[in-house]
PDB file of N, CA and C in Angstrom:
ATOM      1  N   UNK A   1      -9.921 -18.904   6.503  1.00  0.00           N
ATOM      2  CA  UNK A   1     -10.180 -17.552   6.020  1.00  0.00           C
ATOM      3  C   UNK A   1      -8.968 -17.073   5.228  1.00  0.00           C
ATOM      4  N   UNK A   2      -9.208 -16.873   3.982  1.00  0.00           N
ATOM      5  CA  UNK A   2      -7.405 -15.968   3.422  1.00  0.00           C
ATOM      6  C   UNK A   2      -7.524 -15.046   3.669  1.00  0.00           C
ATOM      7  N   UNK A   3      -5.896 -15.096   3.703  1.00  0.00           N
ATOM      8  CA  UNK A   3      -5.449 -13.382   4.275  1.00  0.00           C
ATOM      9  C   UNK A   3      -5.867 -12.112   2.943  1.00  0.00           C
ATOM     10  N   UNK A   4      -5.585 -11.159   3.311  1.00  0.00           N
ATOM     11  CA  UNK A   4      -6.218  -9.899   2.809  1.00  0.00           C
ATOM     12  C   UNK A   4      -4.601  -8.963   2.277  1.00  0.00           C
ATOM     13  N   UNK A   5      -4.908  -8.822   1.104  1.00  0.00           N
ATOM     14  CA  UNK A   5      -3.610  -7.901   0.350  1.00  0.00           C
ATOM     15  C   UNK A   5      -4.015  -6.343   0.371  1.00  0.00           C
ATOM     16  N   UNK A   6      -3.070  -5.949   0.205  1.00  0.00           N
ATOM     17  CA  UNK A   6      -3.044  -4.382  -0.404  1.00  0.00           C
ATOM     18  C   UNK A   6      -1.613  -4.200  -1.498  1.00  0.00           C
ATOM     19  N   UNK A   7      -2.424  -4.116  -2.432  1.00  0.00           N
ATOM     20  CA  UNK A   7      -1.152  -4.173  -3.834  1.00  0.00           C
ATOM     21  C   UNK A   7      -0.969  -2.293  -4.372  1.00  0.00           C
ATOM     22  N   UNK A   8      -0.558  -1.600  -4.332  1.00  0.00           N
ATOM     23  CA  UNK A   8      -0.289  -0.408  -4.599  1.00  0.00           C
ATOM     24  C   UNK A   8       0.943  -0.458  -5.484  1.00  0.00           C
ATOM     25  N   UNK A   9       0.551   0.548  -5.878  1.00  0.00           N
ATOM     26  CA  UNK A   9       1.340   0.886  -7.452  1.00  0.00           C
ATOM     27  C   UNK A   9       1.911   2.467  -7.252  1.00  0.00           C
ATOM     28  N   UNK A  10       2.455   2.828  -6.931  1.00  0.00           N
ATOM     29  CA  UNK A  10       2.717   4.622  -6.874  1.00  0.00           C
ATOM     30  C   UNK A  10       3.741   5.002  -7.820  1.00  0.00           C
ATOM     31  N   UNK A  11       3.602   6.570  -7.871  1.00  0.00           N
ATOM     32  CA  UNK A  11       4.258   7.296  -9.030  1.00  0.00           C
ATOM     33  C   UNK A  11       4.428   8.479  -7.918  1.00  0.00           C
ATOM     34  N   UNK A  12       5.840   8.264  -7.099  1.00  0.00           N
ATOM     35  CA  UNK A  12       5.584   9.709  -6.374  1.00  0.00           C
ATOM     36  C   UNK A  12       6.337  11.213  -7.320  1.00  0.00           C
ATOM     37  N   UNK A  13       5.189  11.367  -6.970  1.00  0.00           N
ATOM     38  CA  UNK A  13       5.446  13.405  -7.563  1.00  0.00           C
ATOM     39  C   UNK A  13       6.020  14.341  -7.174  1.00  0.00           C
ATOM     40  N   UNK A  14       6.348  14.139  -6.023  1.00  0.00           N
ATOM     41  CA  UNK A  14       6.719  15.108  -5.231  1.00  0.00           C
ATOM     42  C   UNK A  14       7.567  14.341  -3.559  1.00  0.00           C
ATOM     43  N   UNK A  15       9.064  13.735  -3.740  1.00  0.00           N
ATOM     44  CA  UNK A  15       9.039  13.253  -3.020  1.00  0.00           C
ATOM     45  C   UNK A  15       9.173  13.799  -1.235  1.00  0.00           C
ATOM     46  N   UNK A  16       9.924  15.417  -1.258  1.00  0.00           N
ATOM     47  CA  UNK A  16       9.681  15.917  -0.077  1.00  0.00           C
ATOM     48  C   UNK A  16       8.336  15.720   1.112  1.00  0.00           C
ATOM     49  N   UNK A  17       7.488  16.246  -0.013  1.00  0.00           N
ATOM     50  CA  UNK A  17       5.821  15.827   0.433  1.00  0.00           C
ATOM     51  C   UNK A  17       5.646  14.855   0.660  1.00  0.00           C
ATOM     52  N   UNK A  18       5.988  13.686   0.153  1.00  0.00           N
ATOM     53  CA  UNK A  18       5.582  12.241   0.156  1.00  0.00           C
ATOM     54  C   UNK A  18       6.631  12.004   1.293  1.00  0.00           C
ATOM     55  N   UNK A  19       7.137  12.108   1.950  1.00  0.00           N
ATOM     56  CA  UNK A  19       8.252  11.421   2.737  1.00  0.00           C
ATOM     57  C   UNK A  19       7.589  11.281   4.068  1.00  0.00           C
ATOM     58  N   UNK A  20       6.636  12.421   4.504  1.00  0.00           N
ATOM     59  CA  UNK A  20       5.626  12.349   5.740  1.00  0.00           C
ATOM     60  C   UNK A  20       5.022  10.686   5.806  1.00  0.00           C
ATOM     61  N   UNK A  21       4.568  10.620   4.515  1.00  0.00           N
ATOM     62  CA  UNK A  21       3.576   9.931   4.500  1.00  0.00           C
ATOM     63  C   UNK A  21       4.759   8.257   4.840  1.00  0.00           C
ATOM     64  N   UNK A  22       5.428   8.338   4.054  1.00  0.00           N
ATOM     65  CA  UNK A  22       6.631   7.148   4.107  1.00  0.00           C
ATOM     66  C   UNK A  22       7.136   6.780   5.408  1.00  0.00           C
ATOM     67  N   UNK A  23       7.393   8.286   6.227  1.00  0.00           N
ATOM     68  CA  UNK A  23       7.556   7.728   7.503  1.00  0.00           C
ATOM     69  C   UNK A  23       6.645   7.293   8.618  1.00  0.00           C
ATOM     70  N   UNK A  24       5.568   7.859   8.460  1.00  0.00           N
ATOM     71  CA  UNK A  24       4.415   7.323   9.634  1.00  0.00           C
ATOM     72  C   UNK A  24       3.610   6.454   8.972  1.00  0.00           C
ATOM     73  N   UNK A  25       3.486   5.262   7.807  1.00  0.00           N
ATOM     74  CA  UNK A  25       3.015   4.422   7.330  1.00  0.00           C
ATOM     75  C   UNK A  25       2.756   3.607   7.872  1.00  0.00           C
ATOM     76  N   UNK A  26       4.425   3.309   8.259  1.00  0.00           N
ATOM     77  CA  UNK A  26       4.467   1.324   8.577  1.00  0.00           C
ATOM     78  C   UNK A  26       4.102   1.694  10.519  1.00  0.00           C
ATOM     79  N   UNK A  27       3.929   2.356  10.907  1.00  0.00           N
ATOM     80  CA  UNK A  27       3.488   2.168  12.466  1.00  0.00           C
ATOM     81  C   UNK A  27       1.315   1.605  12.290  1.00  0.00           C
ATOM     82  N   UNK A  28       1.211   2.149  11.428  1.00  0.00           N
ATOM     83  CA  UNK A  28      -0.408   1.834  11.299  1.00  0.00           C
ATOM     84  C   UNK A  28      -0.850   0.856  10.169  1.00  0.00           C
ATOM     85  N   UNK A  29       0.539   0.420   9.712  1.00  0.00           N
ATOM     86  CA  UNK A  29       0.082  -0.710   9.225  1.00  0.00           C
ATOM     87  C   UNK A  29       0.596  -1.893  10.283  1.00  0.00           C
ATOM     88  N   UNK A  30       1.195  -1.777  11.090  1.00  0.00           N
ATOM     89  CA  UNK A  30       2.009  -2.838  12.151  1.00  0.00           C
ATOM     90  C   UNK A  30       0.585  -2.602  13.162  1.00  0.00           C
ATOM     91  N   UNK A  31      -0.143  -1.903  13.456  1.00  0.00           N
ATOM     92  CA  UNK A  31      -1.144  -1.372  14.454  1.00  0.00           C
ATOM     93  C   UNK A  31      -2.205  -2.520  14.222  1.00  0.00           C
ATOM     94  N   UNK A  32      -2.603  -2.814  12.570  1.00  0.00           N
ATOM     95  CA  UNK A  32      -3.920  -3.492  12.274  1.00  0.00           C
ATOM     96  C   UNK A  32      -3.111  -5.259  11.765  1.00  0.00           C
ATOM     97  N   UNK A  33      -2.054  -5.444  12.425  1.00  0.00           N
ATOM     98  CA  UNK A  33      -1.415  -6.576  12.138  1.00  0.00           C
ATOM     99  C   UNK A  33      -1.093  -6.888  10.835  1.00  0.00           C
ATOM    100  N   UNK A  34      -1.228  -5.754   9.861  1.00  0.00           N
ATOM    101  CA  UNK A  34      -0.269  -6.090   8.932  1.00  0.00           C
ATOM    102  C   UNK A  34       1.221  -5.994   8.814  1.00  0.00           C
ATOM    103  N   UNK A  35       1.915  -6.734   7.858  1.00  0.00           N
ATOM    104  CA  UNK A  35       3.226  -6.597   6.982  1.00  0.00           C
ATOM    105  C   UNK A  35       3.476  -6.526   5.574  1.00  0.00           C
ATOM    106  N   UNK A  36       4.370  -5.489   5.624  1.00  0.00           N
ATOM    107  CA  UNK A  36       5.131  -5.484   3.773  1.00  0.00           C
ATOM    108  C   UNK A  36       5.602  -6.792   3.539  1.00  0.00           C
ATOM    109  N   UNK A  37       5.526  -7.016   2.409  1.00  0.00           N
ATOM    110  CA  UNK A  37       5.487  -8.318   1.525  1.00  0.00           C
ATOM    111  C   UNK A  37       6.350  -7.638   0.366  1.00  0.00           C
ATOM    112  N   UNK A  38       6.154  -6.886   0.249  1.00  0.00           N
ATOM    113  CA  UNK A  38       6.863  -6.019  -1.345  1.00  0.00           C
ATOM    114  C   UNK A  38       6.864  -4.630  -0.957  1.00  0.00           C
ATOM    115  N   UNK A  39       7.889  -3.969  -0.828  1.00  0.00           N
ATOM    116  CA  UNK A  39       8.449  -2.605  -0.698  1.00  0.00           C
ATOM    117  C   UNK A  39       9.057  -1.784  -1.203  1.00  0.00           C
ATOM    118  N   UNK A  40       8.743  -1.356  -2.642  1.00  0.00           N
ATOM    119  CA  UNK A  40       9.006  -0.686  -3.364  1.00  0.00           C
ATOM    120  C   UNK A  40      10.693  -1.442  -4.001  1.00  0.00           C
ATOM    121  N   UNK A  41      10.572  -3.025  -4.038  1.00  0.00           N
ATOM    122  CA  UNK A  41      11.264  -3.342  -4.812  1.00  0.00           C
ATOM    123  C   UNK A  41      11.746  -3.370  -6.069  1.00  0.00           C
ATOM    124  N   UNK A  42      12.620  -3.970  -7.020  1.00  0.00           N
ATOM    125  CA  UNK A  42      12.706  -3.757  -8.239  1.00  0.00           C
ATOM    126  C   UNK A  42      12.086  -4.568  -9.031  1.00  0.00           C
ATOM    127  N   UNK A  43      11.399  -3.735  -9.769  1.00  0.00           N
ATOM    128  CA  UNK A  43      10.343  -3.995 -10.783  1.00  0.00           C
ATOM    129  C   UNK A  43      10.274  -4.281 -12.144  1.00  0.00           C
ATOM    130  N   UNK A  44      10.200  -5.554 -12.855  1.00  0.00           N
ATOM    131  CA  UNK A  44       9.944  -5.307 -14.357  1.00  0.00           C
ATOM    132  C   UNK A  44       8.825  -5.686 -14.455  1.00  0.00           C
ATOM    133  N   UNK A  45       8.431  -4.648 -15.785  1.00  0.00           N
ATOM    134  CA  UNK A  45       7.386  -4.963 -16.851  1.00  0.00           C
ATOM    135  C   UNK A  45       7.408  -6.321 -17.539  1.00  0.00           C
ATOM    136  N   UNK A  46       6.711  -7.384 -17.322  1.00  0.00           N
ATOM    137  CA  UNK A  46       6.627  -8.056 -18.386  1.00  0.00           C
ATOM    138  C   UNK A  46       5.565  -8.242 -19.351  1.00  0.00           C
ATOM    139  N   UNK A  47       4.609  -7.787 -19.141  1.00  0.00           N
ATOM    140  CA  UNK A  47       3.572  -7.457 -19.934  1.00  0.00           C
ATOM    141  C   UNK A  47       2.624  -6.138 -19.909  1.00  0.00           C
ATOM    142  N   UNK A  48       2.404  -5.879 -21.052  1.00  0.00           N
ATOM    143  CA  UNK A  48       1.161  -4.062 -20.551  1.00  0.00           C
ATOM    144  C   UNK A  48       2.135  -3.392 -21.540  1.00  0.00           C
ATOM    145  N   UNK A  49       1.819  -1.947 -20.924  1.00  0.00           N
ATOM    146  CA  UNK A  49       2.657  -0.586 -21.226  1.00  0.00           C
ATOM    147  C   UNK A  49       3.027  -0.264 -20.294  1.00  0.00           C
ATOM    148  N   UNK A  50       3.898   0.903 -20.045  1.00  0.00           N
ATOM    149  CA  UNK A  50       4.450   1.539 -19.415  1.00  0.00           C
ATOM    150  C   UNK A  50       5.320   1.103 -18.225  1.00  0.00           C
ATOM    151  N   UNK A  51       5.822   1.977 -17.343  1.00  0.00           N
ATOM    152  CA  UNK A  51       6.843   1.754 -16.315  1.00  0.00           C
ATOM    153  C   UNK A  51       6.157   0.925 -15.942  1.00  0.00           C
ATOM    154  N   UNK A  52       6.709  -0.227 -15.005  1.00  0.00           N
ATOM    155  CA  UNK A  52       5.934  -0.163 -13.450  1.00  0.00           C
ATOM    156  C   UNK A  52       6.102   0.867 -12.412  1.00  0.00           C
ATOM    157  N   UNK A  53       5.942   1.341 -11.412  1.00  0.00           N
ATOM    158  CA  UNK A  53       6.025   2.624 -10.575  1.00  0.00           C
ATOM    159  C   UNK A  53       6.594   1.715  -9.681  1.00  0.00           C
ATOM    160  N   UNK A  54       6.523   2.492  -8.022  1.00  0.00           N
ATOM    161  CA  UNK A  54       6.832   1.946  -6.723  1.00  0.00           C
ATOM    162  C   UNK A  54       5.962   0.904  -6.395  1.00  0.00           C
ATOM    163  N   UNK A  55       5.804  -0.465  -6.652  1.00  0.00           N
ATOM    164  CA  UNK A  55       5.342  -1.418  -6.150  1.00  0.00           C
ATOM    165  C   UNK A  55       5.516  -1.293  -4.545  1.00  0.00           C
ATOM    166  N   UNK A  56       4.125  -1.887  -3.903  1.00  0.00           N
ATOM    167  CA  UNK A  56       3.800  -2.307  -2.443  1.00  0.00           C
ATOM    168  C   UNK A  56       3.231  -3.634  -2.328  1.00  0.00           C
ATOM    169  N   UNK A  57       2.935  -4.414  -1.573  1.00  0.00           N
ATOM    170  CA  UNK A  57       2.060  -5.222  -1.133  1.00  0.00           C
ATOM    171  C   UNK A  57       2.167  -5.728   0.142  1.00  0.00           C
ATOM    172  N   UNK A  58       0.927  -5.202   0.908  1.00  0.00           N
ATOM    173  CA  UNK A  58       0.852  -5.664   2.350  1.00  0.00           C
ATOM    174  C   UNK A  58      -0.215  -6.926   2.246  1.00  0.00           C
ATOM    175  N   UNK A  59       0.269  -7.576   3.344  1.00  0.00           N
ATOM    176  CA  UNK A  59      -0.431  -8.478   4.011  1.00  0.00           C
ATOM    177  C   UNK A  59      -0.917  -7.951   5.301  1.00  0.00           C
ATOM    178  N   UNK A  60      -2.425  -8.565   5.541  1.00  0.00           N
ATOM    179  CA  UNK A  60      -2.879  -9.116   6.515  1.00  0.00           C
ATOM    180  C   UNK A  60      -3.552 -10.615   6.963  1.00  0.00           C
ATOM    181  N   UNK A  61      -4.389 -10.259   7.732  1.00  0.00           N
ATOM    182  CA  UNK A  61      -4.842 -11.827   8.774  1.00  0.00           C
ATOM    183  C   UNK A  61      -6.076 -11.734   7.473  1.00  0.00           C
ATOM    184  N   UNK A  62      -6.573 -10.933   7.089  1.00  0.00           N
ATOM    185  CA  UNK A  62      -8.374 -10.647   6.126  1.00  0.00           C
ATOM    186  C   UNK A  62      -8.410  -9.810   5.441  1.00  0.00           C
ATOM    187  N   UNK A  63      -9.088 -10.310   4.376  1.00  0.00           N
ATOM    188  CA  UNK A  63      -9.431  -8.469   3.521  1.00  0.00           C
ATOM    189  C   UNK A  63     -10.407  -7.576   4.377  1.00  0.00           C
ATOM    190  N   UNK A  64     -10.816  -8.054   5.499  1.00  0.00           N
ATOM    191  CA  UNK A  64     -11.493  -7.033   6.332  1.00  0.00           C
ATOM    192  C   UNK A  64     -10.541  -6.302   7.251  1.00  0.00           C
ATOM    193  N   UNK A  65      -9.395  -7.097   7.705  1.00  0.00           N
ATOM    194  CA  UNK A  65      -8.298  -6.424   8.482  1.00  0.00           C
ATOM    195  C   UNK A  65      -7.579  -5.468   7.513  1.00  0.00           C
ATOM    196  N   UNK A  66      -7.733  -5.733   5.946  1.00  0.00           N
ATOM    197  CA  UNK A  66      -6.756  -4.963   5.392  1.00  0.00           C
ATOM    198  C   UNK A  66      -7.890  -3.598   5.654  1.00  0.00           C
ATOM    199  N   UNK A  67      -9.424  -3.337   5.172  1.00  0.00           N
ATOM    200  CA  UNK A  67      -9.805  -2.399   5.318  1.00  0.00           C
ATOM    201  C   UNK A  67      -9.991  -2.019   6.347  1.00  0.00           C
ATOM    202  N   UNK A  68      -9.958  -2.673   7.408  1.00  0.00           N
ATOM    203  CA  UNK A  68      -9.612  -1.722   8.531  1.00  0.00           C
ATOM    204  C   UNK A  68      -9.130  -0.875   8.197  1.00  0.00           C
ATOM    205  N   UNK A  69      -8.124  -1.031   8.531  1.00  0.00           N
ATOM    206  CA  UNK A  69      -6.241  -0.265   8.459  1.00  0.00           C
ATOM    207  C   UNK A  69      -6.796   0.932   7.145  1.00  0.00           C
ATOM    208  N   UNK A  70      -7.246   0.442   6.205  1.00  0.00           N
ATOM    209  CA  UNK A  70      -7.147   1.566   5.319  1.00  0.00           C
ATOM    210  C   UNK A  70      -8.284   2.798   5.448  1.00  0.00           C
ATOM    211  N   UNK A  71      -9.419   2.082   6.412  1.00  0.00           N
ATOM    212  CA  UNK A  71     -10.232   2.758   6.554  1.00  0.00           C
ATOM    213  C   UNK A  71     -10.175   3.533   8.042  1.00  0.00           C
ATOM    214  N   UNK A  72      -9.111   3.040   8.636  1.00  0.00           N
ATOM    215  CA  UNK A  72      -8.575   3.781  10.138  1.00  0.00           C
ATOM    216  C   UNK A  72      -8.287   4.770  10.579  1.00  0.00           C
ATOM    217  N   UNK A  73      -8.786   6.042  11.305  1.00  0.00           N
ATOM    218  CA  UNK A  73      -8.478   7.237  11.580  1.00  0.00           C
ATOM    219  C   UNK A  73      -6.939   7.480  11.313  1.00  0.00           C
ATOM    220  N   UNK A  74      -6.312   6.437  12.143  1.00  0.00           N
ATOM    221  CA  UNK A  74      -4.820   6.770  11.697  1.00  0.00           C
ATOM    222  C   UNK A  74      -4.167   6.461  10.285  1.00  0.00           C
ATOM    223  N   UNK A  75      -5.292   6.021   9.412  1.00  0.00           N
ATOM    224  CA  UNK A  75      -4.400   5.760   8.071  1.00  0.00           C
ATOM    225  C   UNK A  75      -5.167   7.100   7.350  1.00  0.00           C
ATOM    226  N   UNK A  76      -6.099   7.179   7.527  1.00  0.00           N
ATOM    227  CA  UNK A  76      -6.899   8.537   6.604  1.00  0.00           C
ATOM    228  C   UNK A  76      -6.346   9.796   7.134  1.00  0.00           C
ATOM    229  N   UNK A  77      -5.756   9.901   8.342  1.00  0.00           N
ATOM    230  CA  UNK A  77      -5.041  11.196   8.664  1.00  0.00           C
ATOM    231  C   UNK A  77      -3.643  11.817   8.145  1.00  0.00           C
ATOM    232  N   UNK A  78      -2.856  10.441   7.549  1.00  0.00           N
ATOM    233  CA  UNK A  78      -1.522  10.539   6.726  1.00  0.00           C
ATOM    234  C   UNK A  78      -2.083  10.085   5.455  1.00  0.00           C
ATOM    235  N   UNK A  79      -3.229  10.041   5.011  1.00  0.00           N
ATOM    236  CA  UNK A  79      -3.491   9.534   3.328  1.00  0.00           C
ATOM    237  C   UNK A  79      -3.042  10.607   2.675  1.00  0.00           C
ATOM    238  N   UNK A  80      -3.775  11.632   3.101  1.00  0.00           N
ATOM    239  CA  UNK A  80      -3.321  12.910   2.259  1.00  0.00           C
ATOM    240  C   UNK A  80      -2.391  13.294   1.904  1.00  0.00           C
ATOM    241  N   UNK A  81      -1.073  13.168   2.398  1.00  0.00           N
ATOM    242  CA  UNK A  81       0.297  13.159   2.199  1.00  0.00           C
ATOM    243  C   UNK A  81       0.892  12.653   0.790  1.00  0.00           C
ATOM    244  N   UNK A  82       0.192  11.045   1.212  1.00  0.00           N
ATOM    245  CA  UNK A  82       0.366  10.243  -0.091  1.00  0.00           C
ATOM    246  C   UNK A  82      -0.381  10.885  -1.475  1.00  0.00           C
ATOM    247  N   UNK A  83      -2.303  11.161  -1.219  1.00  0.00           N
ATOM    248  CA  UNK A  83      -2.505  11.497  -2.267  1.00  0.00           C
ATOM    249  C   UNK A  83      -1.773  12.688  -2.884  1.00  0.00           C
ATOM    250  N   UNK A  84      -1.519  13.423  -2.619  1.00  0.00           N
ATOM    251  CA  UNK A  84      -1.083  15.374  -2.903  1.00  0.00           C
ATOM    252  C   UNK A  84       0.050  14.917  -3.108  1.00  0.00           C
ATOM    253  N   UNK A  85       1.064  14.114  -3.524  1.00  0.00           N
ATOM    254  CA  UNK A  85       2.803  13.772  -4.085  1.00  0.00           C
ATOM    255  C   UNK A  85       2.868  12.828  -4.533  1.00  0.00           C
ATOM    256  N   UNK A  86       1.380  12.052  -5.046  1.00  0.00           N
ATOM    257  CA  UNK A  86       2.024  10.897  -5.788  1.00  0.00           C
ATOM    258  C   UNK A  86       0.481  10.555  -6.519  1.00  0.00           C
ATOM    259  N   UNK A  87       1.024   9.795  -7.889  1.00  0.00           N
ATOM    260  CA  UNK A  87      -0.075   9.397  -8.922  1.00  0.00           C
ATOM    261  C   UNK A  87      -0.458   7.434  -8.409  1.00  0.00           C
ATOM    262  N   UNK A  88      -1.245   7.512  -8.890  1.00  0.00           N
ATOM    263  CA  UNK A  88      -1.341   5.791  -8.809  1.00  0.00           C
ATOM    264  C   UNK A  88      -2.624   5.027  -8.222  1.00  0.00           C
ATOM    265  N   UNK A  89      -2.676   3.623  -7.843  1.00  0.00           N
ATOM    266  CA  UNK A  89      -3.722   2.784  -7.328  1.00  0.00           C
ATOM    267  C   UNK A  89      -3.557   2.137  -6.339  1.00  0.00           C
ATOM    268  N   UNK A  90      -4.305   1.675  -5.920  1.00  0.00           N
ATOM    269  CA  UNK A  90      -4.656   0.957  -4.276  1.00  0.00           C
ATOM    270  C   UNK A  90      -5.514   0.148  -4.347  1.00  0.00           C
ATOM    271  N   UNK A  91      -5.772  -1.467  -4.249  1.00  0.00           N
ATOM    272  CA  UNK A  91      -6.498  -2.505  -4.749  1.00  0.00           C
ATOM    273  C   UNK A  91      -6.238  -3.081  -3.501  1.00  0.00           C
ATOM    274  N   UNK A  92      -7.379  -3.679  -2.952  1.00  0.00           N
ATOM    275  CA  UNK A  92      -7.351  -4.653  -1.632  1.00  0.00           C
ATOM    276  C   UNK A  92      -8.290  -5.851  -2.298  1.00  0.00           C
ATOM    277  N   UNK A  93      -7.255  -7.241  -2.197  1.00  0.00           N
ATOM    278  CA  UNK A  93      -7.562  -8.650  -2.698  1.00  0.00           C
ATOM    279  C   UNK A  93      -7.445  -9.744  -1.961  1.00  0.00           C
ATOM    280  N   UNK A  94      -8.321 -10.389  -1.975  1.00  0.00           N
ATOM    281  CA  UNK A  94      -8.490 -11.730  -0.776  1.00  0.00           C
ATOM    282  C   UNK A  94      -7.526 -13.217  -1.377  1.00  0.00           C
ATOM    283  N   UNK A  95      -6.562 -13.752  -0.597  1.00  0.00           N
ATOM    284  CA  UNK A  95      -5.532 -14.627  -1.305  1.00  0.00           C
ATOM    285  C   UNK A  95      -6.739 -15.736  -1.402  1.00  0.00           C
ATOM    286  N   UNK A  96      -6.039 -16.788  -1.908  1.00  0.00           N
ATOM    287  CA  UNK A  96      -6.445 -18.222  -2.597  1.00  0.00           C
ATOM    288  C   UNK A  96      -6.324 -18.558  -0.924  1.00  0.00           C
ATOM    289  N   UNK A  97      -7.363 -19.052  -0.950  1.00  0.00           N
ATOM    290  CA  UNK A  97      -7.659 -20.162   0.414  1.00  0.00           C
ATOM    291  C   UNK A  97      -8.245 -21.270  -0.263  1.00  0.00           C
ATOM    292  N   UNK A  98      -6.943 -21.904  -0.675  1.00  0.00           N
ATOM    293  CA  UNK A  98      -7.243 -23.586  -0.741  1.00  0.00           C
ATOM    294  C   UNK A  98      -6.022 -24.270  -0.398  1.00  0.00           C
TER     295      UNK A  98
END
């Protein structure tokens, strides 16, 4: 079975606001057995337009474990945080299992 990503891209707007969300994250992503893989490391563009923003990428065990987690009382109760202080995307992708 391949494991299950979550690749996020953020543009935070507002980082006071956003800091809620930063700190009670990684307990409910550690909850549905995921880990950061990429944490708002440093980023270049090598192809496209524009910046890259705050890169993420979690791992899990499935792309069904990743939607768990994203679809989890405890992740939809701190989403809002994130949405209301920051611009950007959220893509959940199933790795190469070969």
């Amino acid at each position: 079975m391949p494991k299950g990503y979550l690749i996020g891209e953020i543009e935070v707007t507002n980082m006071a606001g956003y800091e809620e969300y930063r700190r009670e994250v990684p307990a409910t992503i550690a909850a549905y057995g995921g880990r950061y893989v990429v944490r708002a490391g440093e980023a270049k563009l090598l192809e496209g337009s524009g910046g890259p923003g705050r890169m993420v990428v979690l791992e899990f065990d499935s792309p069904e474990k990743a939607m768990a987690w994203y679809n989890s009382s405890e992740y939809q109760a701190i989403l809002p945080h994130r949405l209301n202080n920051s611009k950007g995307r959220a893509i959940i992708v199933a790795g190469h299992d070969g």
